[in-house]
N, C-alpha and C. Protein backbone atom coordinates (compact mmCIF):
# COMPACT_ATOMS: atom_id res chain seq x y z
N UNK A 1 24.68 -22.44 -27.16
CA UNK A 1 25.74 -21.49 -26.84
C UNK A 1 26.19 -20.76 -28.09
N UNK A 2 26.93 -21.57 -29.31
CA UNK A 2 27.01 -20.86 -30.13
C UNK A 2 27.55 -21.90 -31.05
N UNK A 3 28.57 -21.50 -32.09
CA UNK A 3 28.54 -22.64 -33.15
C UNK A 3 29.90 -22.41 -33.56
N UNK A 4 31.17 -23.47 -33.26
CA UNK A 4 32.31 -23.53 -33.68
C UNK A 4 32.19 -24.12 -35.12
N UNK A 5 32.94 -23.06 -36.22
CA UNK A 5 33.25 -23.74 -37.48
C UNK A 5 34.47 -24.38 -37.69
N UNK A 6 34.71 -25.53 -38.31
CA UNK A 6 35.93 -25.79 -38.06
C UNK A 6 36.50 -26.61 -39.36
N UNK A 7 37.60 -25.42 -40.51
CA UNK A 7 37.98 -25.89 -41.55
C UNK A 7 38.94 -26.83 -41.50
N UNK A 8 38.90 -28.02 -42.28
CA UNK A 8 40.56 -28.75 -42.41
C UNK A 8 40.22 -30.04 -41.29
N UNK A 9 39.13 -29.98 -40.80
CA UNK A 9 38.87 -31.19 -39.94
C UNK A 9 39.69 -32.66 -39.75
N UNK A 10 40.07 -33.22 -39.07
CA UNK A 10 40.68 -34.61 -39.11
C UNK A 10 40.77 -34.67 -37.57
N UNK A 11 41.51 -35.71 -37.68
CA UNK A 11 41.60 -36.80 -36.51
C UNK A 11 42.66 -36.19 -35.25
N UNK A 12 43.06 -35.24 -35.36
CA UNK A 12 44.04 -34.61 -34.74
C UNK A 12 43.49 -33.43 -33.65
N UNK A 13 44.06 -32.69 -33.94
CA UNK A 13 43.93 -31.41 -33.11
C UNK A 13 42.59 -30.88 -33.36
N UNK A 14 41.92 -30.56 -34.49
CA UNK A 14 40.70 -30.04 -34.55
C UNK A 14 39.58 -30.92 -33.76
N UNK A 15 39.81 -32.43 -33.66
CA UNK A 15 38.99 -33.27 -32.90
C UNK A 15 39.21 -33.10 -31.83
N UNK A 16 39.87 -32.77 -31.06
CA UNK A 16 39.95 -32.57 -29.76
C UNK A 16 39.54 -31.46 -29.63
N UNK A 17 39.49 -30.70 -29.92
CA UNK A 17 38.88 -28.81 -29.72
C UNK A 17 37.51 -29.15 -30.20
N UNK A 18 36.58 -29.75 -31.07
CA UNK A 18 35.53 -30.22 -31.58
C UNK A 18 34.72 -30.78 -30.10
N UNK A 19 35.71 -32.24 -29.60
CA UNK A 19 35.10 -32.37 -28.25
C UNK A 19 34.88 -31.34 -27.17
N UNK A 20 36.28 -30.69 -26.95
CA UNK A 20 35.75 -29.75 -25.92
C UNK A 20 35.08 -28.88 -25.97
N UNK A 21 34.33 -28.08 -27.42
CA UNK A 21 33.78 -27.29 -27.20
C UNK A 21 31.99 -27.79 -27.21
N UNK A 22 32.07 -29.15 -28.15
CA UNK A 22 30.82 -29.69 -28.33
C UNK A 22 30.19 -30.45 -26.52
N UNK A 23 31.53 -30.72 -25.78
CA UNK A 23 31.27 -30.43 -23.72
C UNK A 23 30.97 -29.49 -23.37
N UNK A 24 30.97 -28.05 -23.72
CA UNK A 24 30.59 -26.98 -23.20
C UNK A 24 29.65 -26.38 -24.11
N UNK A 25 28.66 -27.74 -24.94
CA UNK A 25 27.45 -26.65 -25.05
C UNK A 25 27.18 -26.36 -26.77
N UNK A 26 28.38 -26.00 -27.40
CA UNK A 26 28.42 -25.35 -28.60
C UNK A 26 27.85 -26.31 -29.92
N UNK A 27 27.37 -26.02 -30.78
CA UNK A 27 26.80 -26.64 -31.95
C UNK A 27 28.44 -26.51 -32.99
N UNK A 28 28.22 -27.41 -33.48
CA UNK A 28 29.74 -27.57 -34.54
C UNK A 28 29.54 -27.87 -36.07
N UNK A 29 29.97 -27.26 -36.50
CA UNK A 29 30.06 -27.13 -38.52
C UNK A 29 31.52 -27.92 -38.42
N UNK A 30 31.67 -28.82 -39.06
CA UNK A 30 33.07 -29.74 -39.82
C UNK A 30 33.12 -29.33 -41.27
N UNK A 31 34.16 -29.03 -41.73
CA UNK A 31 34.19 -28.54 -43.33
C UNK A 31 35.21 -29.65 -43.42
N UNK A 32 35.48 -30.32 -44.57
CA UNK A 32 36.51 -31.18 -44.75
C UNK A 32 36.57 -31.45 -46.38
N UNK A 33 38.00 -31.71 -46.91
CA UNK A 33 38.18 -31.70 -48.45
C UNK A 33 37.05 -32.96 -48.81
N UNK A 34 37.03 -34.18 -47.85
CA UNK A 34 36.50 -35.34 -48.10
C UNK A 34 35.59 -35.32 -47.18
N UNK A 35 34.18 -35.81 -47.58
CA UNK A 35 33.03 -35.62 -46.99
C UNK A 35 32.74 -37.11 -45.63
N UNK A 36 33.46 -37.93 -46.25
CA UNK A 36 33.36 -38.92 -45.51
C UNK A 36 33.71 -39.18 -44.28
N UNK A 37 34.98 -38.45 -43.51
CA UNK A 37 35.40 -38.35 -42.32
C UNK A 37 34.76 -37.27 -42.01
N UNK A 38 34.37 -35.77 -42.46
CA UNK A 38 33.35 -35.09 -41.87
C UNK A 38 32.21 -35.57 -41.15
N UNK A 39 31.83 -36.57 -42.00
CA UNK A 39 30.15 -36.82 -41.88
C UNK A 39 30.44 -38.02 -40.52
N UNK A 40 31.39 -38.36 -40.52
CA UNK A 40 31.34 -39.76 -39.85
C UNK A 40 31.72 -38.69 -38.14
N UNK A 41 32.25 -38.25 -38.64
CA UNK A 41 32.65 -37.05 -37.14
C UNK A 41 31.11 -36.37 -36.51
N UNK A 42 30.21 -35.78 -37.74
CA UNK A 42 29.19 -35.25 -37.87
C UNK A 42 28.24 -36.62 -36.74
N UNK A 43 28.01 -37.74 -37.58
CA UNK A 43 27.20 -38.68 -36.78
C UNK A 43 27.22 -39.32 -35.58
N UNK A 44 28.47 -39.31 -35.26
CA UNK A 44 29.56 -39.59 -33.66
C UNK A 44 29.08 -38.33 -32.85
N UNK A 45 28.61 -37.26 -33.12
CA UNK A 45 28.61 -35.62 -32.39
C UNK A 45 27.12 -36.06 -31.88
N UNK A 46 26.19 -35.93 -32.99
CA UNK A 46 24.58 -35.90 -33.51
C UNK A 46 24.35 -37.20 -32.08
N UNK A 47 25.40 -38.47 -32.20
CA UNK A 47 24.76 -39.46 -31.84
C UNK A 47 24.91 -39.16 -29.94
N UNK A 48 25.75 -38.27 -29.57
CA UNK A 48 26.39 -38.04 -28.67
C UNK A 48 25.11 -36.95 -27.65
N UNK A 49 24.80 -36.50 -28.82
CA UNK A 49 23.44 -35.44 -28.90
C UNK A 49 23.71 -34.19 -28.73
N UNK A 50 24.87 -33.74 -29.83
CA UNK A 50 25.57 -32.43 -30.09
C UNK A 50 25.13 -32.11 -31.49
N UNK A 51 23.96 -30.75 -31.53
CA UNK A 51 23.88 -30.30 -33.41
C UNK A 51 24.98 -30.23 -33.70
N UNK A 52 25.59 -30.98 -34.70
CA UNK A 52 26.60 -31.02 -35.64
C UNK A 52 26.17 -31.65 -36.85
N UNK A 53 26.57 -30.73 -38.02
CA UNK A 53 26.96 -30.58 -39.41
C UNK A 53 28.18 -30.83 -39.92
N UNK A 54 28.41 -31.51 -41.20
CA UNK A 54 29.01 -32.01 -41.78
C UNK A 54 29.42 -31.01 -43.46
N UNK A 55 30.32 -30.74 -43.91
CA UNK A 55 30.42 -29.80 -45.14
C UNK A 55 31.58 -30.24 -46.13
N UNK A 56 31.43 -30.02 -47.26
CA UNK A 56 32.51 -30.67 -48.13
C UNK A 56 32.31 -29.39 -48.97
N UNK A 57 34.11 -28.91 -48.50
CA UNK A 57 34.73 -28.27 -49.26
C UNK A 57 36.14 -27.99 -49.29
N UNK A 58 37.25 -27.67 -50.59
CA UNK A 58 38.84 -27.24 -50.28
C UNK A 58 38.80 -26.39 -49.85
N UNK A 59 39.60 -26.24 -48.91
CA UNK A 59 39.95 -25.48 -48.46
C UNK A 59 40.77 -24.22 -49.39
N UNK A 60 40.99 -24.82 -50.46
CA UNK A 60 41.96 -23.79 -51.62
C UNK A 60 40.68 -23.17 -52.40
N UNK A 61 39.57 -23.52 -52.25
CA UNK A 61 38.59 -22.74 -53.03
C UNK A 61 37.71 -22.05 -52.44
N UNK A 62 38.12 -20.58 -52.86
CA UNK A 62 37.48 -19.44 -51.62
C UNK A 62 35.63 -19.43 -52.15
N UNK A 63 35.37 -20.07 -52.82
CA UNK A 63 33.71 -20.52 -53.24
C UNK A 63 33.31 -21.52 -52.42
N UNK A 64 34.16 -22.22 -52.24
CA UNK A 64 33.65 -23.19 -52.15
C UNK A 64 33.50 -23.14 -50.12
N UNK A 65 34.40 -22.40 -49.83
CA UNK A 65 34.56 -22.70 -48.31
C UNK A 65 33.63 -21.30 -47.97
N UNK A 66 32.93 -20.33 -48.81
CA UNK A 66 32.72 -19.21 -48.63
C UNK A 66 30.89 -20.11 -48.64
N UNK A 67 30.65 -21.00 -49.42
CA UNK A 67 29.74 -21.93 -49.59
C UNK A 67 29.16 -22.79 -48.78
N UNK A 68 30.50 -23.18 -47.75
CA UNK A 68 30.35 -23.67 -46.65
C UNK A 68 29.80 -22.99 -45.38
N UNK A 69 30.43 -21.55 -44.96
CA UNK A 69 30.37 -21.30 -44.20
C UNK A 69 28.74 -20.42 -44.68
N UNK A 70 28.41 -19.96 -45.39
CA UNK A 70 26.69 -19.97 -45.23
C UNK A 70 25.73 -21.19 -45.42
N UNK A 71 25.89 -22.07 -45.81
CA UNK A 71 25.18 -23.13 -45.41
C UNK A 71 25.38 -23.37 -43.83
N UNK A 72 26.51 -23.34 -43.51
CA UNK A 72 26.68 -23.40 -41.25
C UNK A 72 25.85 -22.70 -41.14
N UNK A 73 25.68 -21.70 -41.33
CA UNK A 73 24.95 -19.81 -40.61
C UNK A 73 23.53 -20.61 -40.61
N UNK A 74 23.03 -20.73 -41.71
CA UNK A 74 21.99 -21.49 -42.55
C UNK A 74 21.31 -22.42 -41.47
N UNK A 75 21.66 -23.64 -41.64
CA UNK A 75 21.96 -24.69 -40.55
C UNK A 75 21.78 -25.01 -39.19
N UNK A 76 22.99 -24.23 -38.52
CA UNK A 76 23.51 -24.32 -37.29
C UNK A 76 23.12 -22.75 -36.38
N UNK A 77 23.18 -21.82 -37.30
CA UNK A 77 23.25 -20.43 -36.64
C UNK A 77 24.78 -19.41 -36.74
N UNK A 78 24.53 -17.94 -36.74
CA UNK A 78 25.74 -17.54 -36.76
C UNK A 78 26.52 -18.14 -36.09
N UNK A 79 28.31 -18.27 -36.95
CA UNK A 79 29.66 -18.79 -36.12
C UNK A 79 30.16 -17.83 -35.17
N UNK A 80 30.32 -18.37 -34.42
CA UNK A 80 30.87 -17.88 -32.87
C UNK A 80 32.43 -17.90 -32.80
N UNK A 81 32.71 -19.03 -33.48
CA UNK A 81 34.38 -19.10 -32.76
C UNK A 81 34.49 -20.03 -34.57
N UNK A 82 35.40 -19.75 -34.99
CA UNK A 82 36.20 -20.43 -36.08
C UNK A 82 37.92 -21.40 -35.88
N UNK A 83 38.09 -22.12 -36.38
CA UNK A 83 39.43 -22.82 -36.49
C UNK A 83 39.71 -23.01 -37.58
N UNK A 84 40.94 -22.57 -37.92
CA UNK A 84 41.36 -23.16 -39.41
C UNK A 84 42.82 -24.06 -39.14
N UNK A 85 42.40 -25.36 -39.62
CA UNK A 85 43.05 -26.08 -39.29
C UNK A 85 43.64 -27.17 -40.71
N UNK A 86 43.55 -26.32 -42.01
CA UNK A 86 43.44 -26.59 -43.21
C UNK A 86 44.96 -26.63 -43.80
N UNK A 87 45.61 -25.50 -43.01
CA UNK A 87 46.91 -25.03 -43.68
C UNK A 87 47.75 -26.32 -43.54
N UNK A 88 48.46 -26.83 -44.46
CA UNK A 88 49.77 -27.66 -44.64
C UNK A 88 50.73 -26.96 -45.62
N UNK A 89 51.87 -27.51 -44.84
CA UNK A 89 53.01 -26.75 -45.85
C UNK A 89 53.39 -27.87 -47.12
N UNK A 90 52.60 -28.48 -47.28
CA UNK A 90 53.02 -28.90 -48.91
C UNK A 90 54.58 -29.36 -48.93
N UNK A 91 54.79 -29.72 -48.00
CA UNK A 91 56.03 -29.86 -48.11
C UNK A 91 56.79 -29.08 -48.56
N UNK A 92 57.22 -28.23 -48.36
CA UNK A 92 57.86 -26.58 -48.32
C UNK A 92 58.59 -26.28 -47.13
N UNK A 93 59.69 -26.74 -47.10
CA UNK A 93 60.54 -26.53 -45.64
C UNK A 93 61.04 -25.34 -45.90
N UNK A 94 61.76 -24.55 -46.70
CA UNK A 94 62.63 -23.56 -47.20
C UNK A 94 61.86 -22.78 -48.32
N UNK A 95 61.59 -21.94 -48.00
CA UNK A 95 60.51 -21.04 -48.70
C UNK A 95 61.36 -20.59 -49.65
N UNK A 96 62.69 -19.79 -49.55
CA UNK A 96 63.38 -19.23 -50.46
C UNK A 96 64.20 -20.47 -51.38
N UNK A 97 63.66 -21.29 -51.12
CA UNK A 97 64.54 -22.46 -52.10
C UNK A 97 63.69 -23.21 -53.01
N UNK A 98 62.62 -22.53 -52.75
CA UNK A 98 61.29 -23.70 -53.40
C UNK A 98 61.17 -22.72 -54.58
N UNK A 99 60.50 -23.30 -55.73
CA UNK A 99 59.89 -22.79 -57.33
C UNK A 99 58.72 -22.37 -56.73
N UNK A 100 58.20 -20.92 -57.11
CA UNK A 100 56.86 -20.27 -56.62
C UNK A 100 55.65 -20.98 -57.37
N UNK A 101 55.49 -22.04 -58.71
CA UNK A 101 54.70 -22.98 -58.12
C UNK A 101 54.48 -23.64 -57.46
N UNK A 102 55.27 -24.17 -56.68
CA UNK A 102 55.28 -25.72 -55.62
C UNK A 102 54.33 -24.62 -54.53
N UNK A 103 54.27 -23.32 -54.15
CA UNK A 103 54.05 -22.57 -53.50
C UNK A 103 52.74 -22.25 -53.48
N UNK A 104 52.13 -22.62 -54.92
CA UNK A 104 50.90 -22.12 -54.92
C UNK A 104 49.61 -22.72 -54.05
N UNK A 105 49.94 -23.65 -54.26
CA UNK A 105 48.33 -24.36 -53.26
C UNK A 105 48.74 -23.89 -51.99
N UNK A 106 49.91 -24.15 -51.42
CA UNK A 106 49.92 -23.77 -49.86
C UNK A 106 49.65 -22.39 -49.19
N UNK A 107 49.69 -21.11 -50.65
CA UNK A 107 49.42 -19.88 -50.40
C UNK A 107 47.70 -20.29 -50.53
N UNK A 108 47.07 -21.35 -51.72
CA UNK A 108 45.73 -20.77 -51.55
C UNK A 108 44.89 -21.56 -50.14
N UNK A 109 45.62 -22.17 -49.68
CA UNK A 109 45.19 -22.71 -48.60
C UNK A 109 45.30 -21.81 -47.04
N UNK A 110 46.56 -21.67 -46.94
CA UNK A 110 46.85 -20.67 -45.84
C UNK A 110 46.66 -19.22 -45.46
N UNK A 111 46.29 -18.95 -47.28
CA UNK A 111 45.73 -17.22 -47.26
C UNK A 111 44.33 -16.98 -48.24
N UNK A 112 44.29 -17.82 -48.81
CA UNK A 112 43.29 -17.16 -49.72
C UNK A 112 42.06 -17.78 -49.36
N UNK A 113 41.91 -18.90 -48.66
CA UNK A 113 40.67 -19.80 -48.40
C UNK A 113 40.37 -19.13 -46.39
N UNK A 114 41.39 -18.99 -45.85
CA UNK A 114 41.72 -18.60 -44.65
C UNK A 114 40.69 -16.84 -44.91
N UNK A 115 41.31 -16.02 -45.43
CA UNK A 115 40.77 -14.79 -45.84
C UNK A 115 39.25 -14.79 -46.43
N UNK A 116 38.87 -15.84 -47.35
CA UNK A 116 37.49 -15.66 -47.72
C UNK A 116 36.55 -16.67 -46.74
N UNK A 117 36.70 -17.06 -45.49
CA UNK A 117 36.18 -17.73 -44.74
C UNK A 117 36.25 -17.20 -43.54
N UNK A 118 36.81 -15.51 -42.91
CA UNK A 118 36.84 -14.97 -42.26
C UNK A 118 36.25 -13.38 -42.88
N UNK A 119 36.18 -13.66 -43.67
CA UNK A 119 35.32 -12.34 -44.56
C UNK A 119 34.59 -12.83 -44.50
N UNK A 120 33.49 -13.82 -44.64
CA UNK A 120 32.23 -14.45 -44.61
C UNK A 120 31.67 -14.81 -43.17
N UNK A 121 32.48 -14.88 -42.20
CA UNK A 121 32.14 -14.98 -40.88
C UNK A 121 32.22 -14.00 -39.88
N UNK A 122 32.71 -12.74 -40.32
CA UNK A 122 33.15 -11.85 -39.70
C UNK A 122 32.22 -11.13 -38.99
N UNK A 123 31.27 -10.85 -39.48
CA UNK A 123 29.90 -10.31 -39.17
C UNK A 123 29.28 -10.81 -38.01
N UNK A 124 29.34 -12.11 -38.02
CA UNK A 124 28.86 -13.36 -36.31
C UNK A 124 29.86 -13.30 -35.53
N UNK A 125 31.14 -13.35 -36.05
CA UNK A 125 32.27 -13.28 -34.78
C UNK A 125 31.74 -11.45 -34.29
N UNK A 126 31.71 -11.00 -34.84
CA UNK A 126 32.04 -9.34 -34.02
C UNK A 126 30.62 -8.98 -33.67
N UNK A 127 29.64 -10.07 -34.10
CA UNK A 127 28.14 -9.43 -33.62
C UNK A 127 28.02 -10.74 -31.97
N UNK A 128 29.11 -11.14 -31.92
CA UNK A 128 29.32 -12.00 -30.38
C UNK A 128 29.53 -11.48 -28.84
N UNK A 129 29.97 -10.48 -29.45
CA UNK A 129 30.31 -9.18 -28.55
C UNK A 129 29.32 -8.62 -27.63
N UNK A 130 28.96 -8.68 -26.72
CA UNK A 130 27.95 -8.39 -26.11
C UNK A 130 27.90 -6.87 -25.49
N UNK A 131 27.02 -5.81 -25.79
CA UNK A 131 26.87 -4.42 -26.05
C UNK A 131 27.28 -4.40 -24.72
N UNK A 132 27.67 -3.15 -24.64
CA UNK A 132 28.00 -2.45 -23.32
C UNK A 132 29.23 -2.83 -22.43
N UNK A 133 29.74 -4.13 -23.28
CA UNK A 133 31.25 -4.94 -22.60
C UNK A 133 32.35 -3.78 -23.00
N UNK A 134 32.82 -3.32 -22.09
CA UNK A 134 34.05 -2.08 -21.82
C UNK A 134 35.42 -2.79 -20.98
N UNK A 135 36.24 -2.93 -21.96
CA UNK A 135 37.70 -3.67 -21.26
C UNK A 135 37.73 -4.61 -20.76
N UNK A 136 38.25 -5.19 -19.75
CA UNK A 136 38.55 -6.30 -19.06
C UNK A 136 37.83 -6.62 -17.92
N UNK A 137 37.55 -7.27 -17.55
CA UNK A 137 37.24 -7.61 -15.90
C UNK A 137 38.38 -8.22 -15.22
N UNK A 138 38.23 -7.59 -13.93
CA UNK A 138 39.22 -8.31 -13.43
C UNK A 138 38.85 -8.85 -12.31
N UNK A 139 39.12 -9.73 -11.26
CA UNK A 139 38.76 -10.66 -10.50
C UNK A 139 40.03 -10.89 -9.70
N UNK A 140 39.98 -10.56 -8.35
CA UNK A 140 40.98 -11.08 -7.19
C UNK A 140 40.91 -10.86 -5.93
N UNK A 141 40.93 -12.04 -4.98
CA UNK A 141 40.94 -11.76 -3.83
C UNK A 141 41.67 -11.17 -3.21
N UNK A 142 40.61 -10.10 -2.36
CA UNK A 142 41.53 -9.20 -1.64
C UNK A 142 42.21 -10.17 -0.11
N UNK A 143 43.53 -9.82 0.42
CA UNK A 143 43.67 -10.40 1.11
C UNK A 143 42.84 -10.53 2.79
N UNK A 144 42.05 -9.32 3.07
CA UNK A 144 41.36 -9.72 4.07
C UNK A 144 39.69 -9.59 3.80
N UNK A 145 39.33 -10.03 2.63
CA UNK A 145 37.93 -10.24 2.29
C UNK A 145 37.41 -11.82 2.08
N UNK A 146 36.51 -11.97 2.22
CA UNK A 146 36.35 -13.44 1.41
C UNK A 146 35.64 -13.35 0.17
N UNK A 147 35.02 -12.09 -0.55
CA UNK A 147 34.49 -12.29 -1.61
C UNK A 147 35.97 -11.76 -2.72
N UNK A 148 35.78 -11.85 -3.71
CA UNK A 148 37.07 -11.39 -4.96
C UNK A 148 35.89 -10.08 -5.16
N UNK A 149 36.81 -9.33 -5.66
CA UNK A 149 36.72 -8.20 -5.79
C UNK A 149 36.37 -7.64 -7.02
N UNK A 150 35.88 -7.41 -7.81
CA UNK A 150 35.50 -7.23 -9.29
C UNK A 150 35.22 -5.68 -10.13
N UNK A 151 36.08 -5.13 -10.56
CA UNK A 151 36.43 -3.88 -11.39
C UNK A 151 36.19 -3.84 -13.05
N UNK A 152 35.85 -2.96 -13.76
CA UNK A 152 35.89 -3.27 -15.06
C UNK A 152 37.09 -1.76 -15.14
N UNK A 153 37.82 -2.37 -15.70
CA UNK A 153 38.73 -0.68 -16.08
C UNK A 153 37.83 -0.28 -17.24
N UNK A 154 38.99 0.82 -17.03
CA UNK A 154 38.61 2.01 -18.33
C UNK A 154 39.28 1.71 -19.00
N UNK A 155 38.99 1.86 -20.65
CA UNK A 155 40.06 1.52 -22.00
C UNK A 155 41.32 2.52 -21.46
N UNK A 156 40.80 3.83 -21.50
CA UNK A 156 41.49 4.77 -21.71
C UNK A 156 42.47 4.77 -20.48
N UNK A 157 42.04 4.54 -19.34
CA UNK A 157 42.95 4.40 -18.19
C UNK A 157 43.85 3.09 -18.48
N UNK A 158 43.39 1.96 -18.96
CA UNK A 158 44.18 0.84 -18.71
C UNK A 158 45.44 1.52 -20.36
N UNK A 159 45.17 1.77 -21.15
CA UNK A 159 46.33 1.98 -22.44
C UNK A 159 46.75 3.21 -21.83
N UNK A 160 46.24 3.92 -20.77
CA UNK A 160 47.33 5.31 -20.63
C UNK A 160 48.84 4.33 -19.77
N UNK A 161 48.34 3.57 -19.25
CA UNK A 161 48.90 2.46 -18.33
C UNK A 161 50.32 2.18 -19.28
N UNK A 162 49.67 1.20 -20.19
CA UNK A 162 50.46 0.50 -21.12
C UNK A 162 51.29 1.62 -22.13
N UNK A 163 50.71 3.07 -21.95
CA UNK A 163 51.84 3.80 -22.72
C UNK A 163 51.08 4.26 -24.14
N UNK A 164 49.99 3.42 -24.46
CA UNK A 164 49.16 4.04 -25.84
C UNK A 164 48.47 5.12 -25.40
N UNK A 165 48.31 5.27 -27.11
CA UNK A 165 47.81 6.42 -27.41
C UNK A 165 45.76 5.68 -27.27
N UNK A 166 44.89 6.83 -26.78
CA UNK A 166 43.58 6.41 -26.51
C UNK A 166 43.25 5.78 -28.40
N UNK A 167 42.47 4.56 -28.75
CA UNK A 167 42.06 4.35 -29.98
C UNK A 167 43.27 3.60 -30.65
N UNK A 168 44.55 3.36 -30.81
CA UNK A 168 45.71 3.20 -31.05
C UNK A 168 45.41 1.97 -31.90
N UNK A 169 45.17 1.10 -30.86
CA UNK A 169 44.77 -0.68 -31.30
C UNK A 169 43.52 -1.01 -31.40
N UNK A 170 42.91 -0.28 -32.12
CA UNK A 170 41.53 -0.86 -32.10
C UNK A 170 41.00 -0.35 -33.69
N UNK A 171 41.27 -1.53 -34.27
CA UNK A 171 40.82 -1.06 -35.87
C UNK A 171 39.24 -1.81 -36.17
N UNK A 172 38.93 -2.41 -35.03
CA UNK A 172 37.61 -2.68 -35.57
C UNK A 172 36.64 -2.25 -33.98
N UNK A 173 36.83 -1.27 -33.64
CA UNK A 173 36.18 -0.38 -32.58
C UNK A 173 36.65 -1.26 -31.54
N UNK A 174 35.44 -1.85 -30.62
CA UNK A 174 35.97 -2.40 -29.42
C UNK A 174 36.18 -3.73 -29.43
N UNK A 175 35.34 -4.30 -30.51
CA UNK A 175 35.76 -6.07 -31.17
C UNK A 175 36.97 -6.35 -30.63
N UNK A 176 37.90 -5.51 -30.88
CA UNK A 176 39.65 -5.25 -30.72
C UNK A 176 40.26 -5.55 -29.10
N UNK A 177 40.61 -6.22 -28.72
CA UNK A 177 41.08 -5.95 -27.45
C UNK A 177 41.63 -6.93 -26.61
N UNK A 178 42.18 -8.23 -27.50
CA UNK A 178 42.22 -9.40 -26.91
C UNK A 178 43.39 -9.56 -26.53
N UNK A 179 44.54 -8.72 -27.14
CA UNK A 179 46.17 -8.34 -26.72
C UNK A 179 46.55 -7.75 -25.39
N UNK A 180 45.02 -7.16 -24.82
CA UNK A 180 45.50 -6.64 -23.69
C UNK A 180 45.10 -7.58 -22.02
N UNK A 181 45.65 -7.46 -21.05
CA UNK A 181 45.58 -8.11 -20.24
C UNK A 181 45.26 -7.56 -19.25
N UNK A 182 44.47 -8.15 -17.91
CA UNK A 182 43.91 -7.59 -16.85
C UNK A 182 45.32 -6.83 -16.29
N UNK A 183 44.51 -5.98 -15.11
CA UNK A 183 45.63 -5.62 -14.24
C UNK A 183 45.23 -5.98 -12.97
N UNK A 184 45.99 -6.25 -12.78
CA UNK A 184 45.79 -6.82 -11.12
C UNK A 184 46.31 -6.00 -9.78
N UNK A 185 45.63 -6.20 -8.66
CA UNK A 185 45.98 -5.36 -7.84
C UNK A 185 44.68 -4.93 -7.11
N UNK A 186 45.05 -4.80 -5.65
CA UNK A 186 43.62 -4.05 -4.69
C UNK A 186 43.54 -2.96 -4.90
N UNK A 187 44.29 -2.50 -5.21
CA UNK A 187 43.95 -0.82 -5.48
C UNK A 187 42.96 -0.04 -6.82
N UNK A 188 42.60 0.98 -6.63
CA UNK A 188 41.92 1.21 -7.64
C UNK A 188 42.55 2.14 -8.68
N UNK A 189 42.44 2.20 -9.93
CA UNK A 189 42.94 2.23 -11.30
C UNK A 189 42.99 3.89 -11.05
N UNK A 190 44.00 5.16 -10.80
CA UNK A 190 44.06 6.82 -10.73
C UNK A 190 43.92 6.85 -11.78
């Protein structure tokens, strides 16, 4: 299917999104500061009989996670879906009360490792896109049919809808479009 990368790995939330996507199919990259719970996640997947990879890198070092994520590509195949699940606040409750060192790792973690690991993947996420996909689909039973009914709007009709301007929200052409929501209704789109 495709290949979830997934920075900041542990026992929590990223493991559970790891399972469900490694149930529906997907090959999985683990990046982790410590190689040892990666790998042990990695061999639990493999043994399960899910391609999964294992990667050791900080997340605060945009080399090092920029390192990671082409060895995945490498590996596993372009990333499909990413998680960053790396960010901690360092204990930083009160941003305006803290010394802008105490600040620093949690900025290079939350922005600078985040940013060079979505610049390096960016290319597979937006080449996921499958040509000729135009807006939304929408799907609903009509009330005296038994099949659902299936429409693709128009960009331009569905944002004249919402009040935009045609092109407005879309800074990376049609990649762009995940803010907007079906419309529903039997009728057809004037």
């Amino acid at each position: 299917m495709g290949v979830l990368m997934v920075v900041g790995y542990g026992p929590g939330i990223s493991h559970a999104v790891v399972a469900r996507f490694a149930r529906e199919g997907h090959s999985v990259a683990l990046v982790a500061r410590t190689s040892e719970r990666a790998e042990a996640a990695a061999d639990q997947l493999r043994a399960a009989g899910v391609a999964a990879a294992a990667y050791q890198a900080d997340a605060s070092d945009p080399t090092a996670i920029r390192r990671a994520a082409v060895q995945a590509r490498h590996d596993l195949g372009p990333v499909s879906a990413l998680l960053w699940t790396a960010f901690r606040n360092g204990g930083v409750r009160n941003v305006l009360a803290t010394a802008p060192e105490d600040v620093e790792r949690v900025f290079d973690i939350g922005v600078v490792g985040l940013l060079a690991c979505v610049q390096e993947v960016l290319e597979d996420l937006k080449s996921r896109r499958r040509p000729g996909e135009r807006g939304q689909i929408e799907a609903r039973r009509h009330p005296r049919r038994a099949t659902p009914r299936v429409r693709h709007l128009r960009r331009r009709d569905h944002d004249r809808r919402l009040g935009r301007r045609h092109g407005h929200c879309r800074p990376f052409g049609d990649s762009a479009g995940a803010h907007r929501r079906p419309v529903l209704g039997p009728h057809p789109v004037p």
